[in-house]
Protein backbone atom coordinates (compact mmCIF):
# COMPACT_ATOMS: atom_id res chain seq x y z
CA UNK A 1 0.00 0.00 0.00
CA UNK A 2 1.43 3.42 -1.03
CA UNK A 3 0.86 6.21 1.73
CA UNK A 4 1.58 9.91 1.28
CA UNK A 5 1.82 11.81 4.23
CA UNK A 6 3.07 15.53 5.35
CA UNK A 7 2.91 18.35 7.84
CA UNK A 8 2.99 21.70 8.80
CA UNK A 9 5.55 22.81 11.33
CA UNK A 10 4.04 21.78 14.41
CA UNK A 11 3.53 18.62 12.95
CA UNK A 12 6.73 18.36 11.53
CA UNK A 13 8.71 16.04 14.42
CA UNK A 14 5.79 13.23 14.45
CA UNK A 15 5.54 12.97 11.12
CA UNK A 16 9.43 11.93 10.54
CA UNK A 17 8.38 9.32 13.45
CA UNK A 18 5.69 8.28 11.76
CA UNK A 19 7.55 8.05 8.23
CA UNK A 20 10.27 5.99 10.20
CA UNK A 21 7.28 3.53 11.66
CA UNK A 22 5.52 3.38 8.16
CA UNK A 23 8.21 1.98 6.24
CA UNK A 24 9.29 -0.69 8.95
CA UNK A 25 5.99 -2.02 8.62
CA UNK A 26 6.49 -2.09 5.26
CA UNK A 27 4.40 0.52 3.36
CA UNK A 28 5.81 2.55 0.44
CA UNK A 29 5.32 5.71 1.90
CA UNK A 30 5.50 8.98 0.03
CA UNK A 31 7.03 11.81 1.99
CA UNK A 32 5.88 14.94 0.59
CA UNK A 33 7.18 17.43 3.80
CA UNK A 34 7.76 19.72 4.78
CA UNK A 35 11.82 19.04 5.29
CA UNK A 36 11.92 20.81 8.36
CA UNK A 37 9.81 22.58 11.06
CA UNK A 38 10.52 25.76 9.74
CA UNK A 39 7.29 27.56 9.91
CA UNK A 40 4.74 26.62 6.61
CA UNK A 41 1.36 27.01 5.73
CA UNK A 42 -0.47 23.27 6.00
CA UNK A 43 -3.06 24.29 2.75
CA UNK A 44 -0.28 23.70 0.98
CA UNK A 45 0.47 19.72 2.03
CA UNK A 46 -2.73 18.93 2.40
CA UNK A 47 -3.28 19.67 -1.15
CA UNK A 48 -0.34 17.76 -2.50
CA UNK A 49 -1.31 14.78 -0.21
CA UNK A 50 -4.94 15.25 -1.34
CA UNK A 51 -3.87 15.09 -4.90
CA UNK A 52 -1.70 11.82 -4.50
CA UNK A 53 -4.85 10.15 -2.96
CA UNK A 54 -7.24 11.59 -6.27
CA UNK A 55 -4.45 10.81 -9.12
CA UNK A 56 -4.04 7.52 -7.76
CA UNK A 57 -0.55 7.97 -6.74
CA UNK A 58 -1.38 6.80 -3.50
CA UNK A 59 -3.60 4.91 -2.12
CA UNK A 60 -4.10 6.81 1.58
CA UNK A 61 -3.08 9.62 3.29
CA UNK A 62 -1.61 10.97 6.60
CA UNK A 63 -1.48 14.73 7.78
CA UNK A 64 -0.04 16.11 10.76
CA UNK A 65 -0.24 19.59 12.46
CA UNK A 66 -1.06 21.01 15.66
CA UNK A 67 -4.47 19.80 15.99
CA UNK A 68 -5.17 17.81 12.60
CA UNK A 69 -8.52 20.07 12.04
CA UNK A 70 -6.92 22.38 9.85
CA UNK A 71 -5.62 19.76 7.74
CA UNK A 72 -8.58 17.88 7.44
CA UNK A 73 -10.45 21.01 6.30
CA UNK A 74 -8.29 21.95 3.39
CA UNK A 75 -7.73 18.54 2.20
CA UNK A 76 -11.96 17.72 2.01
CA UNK A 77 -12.07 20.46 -0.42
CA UNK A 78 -10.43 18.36 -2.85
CA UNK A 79 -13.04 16.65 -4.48
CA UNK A 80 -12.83 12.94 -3.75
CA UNK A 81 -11.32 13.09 -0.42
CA UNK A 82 -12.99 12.23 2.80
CA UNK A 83 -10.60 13.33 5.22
CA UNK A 84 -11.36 12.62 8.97
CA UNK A 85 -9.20 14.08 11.94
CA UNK A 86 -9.24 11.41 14.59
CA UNK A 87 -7.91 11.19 17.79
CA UNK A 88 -8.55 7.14 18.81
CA UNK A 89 -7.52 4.51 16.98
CA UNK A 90 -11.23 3.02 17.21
CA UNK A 91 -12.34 6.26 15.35
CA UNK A 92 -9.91 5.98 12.64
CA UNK A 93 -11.52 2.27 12.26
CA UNK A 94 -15.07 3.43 11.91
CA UNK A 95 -13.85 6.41 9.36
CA UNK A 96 -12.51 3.77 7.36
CA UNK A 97 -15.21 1.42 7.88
CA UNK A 98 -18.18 3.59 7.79
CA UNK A 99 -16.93 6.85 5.92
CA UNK A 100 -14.56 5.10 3.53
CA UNK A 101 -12.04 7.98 4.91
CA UNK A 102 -8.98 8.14 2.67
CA UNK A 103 -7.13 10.57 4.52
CA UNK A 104 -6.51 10.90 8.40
CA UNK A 105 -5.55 14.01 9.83
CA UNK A 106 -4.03 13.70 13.42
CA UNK A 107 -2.50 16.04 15.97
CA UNK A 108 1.22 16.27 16.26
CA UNK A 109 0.72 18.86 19.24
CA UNK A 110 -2.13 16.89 21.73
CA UNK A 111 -1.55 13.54 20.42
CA UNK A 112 1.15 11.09 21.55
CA UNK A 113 3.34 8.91 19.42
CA UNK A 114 1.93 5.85 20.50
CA UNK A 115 -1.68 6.70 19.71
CA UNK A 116 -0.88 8.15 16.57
CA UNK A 117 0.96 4.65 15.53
CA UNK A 118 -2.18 3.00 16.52
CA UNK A 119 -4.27 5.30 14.76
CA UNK A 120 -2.24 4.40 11.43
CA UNK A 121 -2.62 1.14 12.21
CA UNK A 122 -6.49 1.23 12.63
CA UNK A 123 -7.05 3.81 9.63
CA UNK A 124 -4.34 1.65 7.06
CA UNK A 125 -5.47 -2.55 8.26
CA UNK A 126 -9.51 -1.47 8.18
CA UNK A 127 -11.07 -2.04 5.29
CA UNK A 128 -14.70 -0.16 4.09
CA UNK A 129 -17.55 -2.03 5.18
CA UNK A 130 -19.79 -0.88 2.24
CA UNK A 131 -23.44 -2.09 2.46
CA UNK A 132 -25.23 0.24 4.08
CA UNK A 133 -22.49 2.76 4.10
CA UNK A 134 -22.04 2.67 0.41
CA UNK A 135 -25.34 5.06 -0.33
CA UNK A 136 -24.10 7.59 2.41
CA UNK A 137 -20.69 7.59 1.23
CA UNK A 138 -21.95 8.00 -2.22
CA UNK A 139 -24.62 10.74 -1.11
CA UNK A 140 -21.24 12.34 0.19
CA UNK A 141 -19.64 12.00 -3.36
CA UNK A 142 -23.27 13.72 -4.82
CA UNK A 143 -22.28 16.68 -2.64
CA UNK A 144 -18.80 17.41 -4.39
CA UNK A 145 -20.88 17.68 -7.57
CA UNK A 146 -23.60 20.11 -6.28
């Protein structure tokens, strides 16, 4: 599974951990920055991360900052990206599961290490339950068109 991920500044020091943990379990992970916590404006990664995920470049995607909210609010205005800031490892499950979430936005600032590895782990092993969830998440897709 390819994952791109990035970060502002204050999410700039979990995301190199989180690069780090990504590719020892494996993933082909796509680094898109920033290369240092020099201060940036996160618009600008989510976009690229956002785009990854739409040109099918990759396949999910990770964005840090302080909280994660700002992230996840630029990157849902890409069309075709359900972004959802979590903060559990159970709700990074059910975004997957219920929202068919492609991108999870998580804070480098209020969140630890260790739940943010979990979080990956939920949000990158679950897989979208479709069924009922299909129509919503398709309702959701109507929405980008309106």
């Amino acid at each position: 599974m390819r994952v791109s991920i990035a970060s502002d500044h204050a999410g700039f020091e979990q995301k190199q951990a989180l690069v780090s943990y990504l590719n020892e379990a494996g993933y082909e992970v796509i680094d898109r920055g920033p290369a240092s916590d020099d201060r940036v404006d996160y618009p600008d990664f989510a976009q690229v991360v956002a785009q990854d995920i739409v040109a099918g470049d990759a396949d999910r995607g990770v964005l840090v900052c302080g909280t994660g909210i700002g992230m996840a609010i630029a990157a849902n205005k890409i069309d075709g990206i359900r972004a959802a800031n979590v903060v559990t490892p159970n709700f990074a499950a059910l975004a997957r599961e219920h929202n068919d979430a492609n991108i999870v936005t998580v804070s480098g600032r209020f969140t630890d290490l260790e739940t943010n590895e979990a979080i990956l782990d939920a949000f990158l092993t679950t897989e979208f339950g479709g069924g009922r969830h299909a129509g919503r998440v398709a309702k959701i897709e109507a929405l980008e068109r309106n």
